[in-house]
C-alpha atoms as a PDB file:
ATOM      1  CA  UNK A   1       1.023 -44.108   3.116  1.00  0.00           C
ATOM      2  CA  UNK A   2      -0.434 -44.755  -0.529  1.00  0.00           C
ATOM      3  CA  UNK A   3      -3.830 -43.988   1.102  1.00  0.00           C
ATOM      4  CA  UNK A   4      -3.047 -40.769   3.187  1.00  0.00           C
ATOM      5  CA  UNK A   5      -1.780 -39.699  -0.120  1.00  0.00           C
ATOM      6  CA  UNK A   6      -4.331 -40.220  -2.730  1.00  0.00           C
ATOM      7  CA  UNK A   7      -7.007 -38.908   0.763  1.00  0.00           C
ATOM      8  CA  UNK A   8      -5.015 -35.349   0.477  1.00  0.00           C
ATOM      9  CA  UNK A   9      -4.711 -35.462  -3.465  1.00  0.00           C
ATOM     10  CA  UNK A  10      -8.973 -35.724  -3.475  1.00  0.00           C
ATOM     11  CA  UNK A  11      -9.194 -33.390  -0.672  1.00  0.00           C
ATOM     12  CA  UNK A  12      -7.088 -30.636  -2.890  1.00  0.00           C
ATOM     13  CA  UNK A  13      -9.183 -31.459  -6.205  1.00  0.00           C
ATOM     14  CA  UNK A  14     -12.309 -30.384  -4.042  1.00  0.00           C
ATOM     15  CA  UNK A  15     -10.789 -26.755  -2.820  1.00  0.00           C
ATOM     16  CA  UNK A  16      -9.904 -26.442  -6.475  1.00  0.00           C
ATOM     17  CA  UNK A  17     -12.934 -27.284  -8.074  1.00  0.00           C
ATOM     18  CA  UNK A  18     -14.615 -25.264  -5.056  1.00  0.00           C
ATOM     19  CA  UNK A  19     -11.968 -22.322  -6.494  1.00  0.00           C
ATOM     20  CA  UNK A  20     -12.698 -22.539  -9.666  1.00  0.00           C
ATOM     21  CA  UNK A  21     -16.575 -22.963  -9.308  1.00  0.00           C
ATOM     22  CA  UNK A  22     -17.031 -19.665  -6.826  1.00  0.00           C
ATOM     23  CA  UNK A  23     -14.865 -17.843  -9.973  1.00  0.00           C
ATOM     24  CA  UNK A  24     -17.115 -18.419 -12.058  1.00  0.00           C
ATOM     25  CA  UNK A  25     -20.367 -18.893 -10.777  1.00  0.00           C
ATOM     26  CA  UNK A  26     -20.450 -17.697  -7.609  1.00  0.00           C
ATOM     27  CA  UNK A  27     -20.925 -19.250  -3.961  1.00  0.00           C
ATOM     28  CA  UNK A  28     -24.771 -19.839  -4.279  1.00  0.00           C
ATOM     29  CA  UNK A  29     -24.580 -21.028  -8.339  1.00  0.00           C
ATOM     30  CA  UNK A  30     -22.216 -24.380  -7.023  1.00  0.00           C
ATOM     31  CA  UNK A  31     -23.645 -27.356  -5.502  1.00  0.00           C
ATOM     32  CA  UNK A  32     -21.818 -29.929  -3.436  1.00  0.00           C
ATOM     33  CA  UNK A  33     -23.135 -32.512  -6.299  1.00  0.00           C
ATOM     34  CA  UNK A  34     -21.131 -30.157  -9.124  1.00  0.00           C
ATOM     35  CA  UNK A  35     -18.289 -29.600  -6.357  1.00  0.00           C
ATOM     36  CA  UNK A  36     -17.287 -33.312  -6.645  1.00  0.00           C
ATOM     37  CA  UNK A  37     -17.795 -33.827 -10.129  1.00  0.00           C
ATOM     38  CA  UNK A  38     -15.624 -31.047 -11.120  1.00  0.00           C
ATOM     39  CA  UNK A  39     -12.925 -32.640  -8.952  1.00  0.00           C
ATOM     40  CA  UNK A  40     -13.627 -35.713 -10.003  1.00  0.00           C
ATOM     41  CA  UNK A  41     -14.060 -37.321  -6.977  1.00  0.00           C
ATOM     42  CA  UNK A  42     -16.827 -39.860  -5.699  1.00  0.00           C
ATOM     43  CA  UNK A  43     -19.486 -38.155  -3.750  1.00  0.00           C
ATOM     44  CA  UNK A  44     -18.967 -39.235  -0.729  1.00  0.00           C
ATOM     45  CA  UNK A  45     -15.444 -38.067  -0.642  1.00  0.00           C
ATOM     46  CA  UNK A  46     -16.847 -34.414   0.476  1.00  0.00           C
ATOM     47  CA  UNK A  47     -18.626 -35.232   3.209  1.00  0.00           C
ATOM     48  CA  UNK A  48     -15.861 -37.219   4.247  1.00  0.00           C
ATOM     49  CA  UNK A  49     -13.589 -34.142   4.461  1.00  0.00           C
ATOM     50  CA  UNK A  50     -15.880 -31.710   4.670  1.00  0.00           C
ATOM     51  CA  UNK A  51     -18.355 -32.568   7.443  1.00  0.00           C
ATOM     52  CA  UNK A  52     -20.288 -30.101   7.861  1.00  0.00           C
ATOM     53  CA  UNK A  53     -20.588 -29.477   3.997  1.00  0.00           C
ATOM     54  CA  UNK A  54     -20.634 -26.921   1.596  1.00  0.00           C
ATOM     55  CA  UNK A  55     -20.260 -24.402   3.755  1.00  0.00           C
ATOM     56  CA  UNK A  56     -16.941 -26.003   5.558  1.00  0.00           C
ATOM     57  CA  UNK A  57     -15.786 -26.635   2.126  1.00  0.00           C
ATOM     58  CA  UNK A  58     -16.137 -22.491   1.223  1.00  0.00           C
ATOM     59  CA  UNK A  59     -14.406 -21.198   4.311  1.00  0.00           C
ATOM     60  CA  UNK A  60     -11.568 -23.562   3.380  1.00  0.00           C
ATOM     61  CA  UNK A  61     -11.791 -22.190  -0.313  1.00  0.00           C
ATOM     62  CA  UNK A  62     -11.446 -19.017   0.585  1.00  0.00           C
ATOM     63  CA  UNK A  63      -8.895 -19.265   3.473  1.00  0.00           C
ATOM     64  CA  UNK A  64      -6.679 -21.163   0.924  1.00  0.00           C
ATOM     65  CA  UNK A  65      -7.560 -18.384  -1.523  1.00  0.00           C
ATOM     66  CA  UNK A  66      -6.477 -15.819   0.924  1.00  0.00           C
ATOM     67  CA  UNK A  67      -2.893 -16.935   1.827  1.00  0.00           C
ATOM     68  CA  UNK A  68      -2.315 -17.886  -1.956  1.00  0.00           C
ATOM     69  CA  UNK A  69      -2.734 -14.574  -3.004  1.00  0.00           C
ATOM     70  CA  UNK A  70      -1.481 -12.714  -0.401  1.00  0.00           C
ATOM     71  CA  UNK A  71       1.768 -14.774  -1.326  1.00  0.00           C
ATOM     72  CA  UNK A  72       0.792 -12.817  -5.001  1.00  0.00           C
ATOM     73  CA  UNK A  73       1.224  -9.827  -3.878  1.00  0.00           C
ATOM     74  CA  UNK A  74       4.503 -10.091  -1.506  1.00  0.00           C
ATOM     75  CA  UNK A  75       5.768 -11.763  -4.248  1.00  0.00           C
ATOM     76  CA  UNK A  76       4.872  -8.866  -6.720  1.00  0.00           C
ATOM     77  CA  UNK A  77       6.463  -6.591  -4.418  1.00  0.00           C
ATOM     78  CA  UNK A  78       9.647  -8.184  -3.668  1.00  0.00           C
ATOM     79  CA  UNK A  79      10.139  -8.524  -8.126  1.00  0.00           C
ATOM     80  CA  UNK A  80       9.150  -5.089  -8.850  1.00  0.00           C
ATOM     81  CA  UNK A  81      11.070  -1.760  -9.888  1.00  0.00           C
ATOM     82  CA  UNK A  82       8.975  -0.317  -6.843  1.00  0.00           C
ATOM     83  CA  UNK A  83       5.149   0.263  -5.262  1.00  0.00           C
ATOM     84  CA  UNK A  84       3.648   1.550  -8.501  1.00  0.00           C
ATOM     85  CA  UNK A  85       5.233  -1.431 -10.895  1.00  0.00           C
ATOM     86  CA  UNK A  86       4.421  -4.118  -8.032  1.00  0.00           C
ATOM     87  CA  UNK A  87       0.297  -2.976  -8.160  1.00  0.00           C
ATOM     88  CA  UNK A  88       0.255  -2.993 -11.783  1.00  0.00           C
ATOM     89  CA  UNK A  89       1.496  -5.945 -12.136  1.00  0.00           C
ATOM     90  CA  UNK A  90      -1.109  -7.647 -10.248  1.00  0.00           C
ATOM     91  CA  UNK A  91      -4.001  -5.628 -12.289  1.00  0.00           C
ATOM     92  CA  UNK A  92      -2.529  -6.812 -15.603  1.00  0.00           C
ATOM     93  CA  UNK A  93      -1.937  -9.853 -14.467  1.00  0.00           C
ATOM     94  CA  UNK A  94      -5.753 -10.142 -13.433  1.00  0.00           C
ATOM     95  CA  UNK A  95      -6.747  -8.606 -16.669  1.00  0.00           C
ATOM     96  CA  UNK A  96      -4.835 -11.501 -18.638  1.00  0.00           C
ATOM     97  CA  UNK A  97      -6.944 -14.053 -16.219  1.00  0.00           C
ATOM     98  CA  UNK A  98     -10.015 -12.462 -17.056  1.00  0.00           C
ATOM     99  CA  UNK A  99      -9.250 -12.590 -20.776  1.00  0.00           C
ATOM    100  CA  UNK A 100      -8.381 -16.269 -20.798  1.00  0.00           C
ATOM    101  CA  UNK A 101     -11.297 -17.243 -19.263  1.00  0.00           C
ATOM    102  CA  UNK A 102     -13.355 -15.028 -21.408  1.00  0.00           C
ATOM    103  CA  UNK A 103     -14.546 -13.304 -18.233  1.00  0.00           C
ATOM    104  CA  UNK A 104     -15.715 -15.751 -16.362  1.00  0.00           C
ATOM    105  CA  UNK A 105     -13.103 -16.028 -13.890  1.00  0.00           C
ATOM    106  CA  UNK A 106     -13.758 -13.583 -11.283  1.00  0.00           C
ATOM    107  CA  UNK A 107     -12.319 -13.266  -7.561  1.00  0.00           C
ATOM    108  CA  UNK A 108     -13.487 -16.454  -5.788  1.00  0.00           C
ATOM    109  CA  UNK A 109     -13.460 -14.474  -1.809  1.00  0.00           C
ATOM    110  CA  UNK A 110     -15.643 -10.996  -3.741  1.00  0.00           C
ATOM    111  CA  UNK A 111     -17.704 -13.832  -5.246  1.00  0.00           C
ATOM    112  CA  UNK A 112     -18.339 -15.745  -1.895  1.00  0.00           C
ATOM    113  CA  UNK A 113     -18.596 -12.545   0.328  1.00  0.00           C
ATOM    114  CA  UNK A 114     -21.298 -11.494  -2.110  1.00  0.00           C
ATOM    115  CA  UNK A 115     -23.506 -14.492  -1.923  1.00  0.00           C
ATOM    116  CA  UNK A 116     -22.965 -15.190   1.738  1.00  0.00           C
ATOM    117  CA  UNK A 117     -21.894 -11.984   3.912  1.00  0.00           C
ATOM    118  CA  UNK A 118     -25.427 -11.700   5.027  1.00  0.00           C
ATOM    119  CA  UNK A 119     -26.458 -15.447   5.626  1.00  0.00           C
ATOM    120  CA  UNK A 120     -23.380 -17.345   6.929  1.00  0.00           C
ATOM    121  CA  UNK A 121     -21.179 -15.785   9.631  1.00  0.00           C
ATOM    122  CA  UNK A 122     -18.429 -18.730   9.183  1.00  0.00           C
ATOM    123  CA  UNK A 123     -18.416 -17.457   5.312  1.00  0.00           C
ATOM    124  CA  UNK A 124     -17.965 -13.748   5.961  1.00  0.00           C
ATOM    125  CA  UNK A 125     -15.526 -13.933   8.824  1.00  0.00           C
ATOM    126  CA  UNK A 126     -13.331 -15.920   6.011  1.00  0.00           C
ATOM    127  CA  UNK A 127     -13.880 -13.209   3.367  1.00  0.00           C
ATOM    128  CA  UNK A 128     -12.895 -10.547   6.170  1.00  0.00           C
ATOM    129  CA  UNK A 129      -9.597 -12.657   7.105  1.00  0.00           C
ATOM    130  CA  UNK A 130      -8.859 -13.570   2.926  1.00  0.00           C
ATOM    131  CA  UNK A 131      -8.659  -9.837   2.254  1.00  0.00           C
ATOM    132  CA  UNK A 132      -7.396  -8.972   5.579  1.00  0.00           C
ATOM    133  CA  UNK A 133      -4.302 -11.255   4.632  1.00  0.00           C
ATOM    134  CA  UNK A 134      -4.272  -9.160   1.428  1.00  0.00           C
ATOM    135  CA  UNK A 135      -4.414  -5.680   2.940  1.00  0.00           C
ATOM    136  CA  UNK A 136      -1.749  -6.790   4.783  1.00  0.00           C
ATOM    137  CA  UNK A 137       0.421  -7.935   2.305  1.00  0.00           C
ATOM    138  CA  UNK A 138      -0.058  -4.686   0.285  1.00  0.00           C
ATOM    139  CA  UNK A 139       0.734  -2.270   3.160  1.00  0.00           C
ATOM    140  CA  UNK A 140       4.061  -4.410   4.012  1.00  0.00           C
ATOM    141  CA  UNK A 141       5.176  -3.577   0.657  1.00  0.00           C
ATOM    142  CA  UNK A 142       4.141   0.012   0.788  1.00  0.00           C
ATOM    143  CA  UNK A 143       6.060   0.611   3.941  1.00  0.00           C
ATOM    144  CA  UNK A 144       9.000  -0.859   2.414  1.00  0.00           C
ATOM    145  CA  UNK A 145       8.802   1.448   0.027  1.00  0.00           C
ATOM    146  CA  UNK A 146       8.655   4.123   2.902  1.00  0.00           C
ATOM    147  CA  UNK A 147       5.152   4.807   3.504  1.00  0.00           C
ATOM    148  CA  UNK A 148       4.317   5.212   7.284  1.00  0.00           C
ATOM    149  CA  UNK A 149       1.716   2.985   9.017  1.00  0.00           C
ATOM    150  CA  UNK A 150      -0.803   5.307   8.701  1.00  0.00           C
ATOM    151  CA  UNK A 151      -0.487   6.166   4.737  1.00  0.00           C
ATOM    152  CA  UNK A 152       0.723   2.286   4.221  1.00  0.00           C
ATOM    153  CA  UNK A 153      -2.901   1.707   5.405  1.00  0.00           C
ATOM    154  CA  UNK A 154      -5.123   3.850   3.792  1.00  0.00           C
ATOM    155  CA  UNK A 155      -3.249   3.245   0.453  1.00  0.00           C
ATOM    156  CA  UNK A 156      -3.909  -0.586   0.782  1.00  0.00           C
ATOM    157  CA  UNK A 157      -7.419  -0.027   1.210  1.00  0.00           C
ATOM    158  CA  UNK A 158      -7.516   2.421  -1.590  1.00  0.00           C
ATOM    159  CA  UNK A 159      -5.738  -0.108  -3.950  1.00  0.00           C
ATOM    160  CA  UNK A 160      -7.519  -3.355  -2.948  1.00  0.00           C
ATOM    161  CA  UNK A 161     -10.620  -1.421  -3.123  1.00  0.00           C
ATOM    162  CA  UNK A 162      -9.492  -0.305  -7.245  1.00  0.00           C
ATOM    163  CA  UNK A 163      -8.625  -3.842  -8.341  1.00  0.00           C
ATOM    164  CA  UNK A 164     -12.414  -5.905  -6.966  1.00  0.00           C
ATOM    165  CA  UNK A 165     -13.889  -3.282  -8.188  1.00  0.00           C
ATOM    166  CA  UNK A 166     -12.303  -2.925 -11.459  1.00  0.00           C
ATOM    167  CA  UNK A 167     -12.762  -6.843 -11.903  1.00  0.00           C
ATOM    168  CA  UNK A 168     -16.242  -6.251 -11.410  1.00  0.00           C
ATOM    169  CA  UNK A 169     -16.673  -3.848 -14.188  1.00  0.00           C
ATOM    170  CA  UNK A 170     -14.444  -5.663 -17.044  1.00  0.00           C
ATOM    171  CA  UNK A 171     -16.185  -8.807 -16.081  1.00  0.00           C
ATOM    172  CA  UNK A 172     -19.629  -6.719 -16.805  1.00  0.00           C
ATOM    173  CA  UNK A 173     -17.797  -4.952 -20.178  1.00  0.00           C
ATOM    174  CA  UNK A 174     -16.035  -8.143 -20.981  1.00  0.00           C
ATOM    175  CA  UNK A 175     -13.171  -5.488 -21.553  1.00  0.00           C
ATOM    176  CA  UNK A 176      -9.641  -5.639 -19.994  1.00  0.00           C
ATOM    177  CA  UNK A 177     -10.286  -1.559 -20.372  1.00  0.00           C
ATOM    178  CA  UNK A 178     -11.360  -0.930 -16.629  1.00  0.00           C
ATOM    179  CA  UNK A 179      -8.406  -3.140 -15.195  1.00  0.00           C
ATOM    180  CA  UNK A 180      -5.548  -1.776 -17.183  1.00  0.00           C
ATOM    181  CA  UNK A 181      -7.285   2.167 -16.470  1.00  0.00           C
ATOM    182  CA  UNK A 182      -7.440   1.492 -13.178  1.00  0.00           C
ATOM    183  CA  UNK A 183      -3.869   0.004 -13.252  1.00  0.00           C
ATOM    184  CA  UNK A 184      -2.168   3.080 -14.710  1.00  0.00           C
ATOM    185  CA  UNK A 185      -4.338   5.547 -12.589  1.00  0.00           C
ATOM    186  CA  UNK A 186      -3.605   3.569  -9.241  1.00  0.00           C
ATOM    187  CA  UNK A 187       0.172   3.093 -10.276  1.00  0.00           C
ATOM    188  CA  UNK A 188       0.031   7.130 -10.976  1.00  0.00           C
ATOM    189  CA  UNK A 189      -0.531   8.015  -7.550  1.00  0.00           C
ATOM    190  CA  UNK A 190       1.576   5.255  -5.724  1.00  0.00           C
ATOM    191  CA  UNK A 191       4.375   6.463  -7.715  1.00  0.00           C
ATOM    192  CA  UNK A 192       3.697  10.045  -6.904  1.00  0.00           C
ATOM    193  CA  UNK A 193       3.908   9.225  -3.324  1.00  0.00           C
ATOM    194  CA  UNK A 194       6.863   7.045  -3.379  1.00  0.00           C
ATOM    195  CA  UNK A 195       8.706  10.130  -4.442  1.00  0.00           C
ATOM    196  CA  UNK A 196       7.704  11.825  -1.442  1.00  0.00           C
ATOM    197  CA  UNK A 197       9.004   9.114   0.491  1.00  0.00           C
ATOM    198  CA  UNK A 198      12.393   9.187  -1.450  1.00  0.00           C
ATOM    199  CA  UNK A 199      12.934  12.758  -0.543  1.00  0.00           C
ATOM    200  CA  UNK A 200      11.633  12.556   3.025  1.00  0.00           C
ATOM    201  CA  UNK A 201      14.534   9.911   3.644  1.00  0.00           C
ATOM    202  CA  UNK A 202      16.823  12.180   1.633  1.00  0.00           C
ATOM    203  CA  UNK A 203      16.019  14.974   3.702  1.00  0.00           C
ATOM    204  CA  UNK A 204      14.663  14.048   6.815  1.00  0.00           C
ATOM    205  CA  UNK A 205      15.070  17.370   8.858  1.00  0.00           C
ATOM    206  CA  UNK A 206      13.921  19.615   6.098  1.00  0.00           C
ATOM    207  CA  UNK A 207      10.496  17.111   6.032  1.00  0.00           C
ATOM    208  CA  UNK A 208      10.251  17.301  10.082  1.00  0.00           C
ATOM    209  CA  UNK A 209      10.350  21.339   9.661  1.00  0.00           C
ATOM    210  CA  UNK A 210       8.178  21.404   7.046  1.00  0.00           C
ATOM    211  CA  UNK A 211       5.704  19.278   8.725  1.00  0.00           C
ATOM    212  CA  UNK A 212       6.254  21.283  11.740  1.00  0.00           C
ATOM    213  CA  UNK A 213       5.640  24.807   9.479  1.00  0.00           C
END
């Protein structure tokens, strides 16, 4: 038992370091040699779990990445005074991760797709799933806030689309400023819809003739 243990213990140090390496500098800047020394683990360790190498290794990274934050952003919802407050959250909450770091600390599945998408297939079927798991997660809470399937969808796109992109450009600023602008003009027009939705369940047959007229 002591040595299925400490086998799992090095096997999460490596998706961490792998994590925390993609962050910062990027799927192509990380060797498997730097992999293991940031997790502190002997170098045979990651061929041991990871077979097939570096690449194995990503997809895990980023698979791991996905469900983590996708757990972010249900959680987000579920705490929040509504859609608007729950997305906002999560932008500040990246802009204080950014700041930390001193902008080093980007997202690890935008950093791999970026290096990879075009050279490994394993790699960019794992970024698709990571923010498919995200979208998801996003347009649950929109519906619950009473956006239909359709809007629920095209909103997560829109908002998913805001925050990688607005990491992108306070990364290249070193500013919080395109985050938290983004934040307040995404959070704007969630909250403007959400008070469409509150009346059209307040007054469902006037909003069925309406949409009718």
């Amino acid at each position: 038992m002591k040595d299925r243990a400490a086998s799992i213990g090095t096997k999460e140090r490596l998706l961490r370091a792998g994590e925390q390496l993609f962050r910062t500098r990027g799927y192509a800047g990380a060797s498997l040699k730097q992999l293991t020394q940031a997790a502190g683990a002997p170098w045979g360790s990651a061929y041991h779990f990871f077979p097939d190498g570096k690449e194995q290794l990503g997809v895990e990274v980023v698979r791991q990445a996905g469900d983590f934050y996708g757990d972010g952003w249900r959680e987000s919802f579920d705490r929040a005074d509504g859609p608007g407050d729950a997305i906002e959250r999560v932008f500040r909450a990246e802009a204080r991760i950014l700041e930390a770091s001193d902008y080093r600390n980007g997202c690890p599945v935008a950093s791999v797709t970026l290096d990879t998408a075009s050279t490994s297939e394993a790699l960019r079927s794992a970024c698709a799933s990571a923010f498919e798991v995200w979208l998801r997660a996003i347009e649950g809470g929109l519906r619950k806030a009473g956006a239909s399937d359709g809007e629920a969808t095209a909103l997560a796109g829109f908002v998913l689309s805001a925050i990688e992109g607005a990491i992108v450009l306070s990364r290249a600023a070193k500013s919080p400023a395109p985050l938290l602008q983004s934040a307040a003009f995404v959070r704007e027009v969630v909250d403007r819809r959400a008070e469409d939705w509150r009346a059209a369940r307040a007054n469902p047959v006037q909003t069925e003739s309406s949409e009718r007229g």
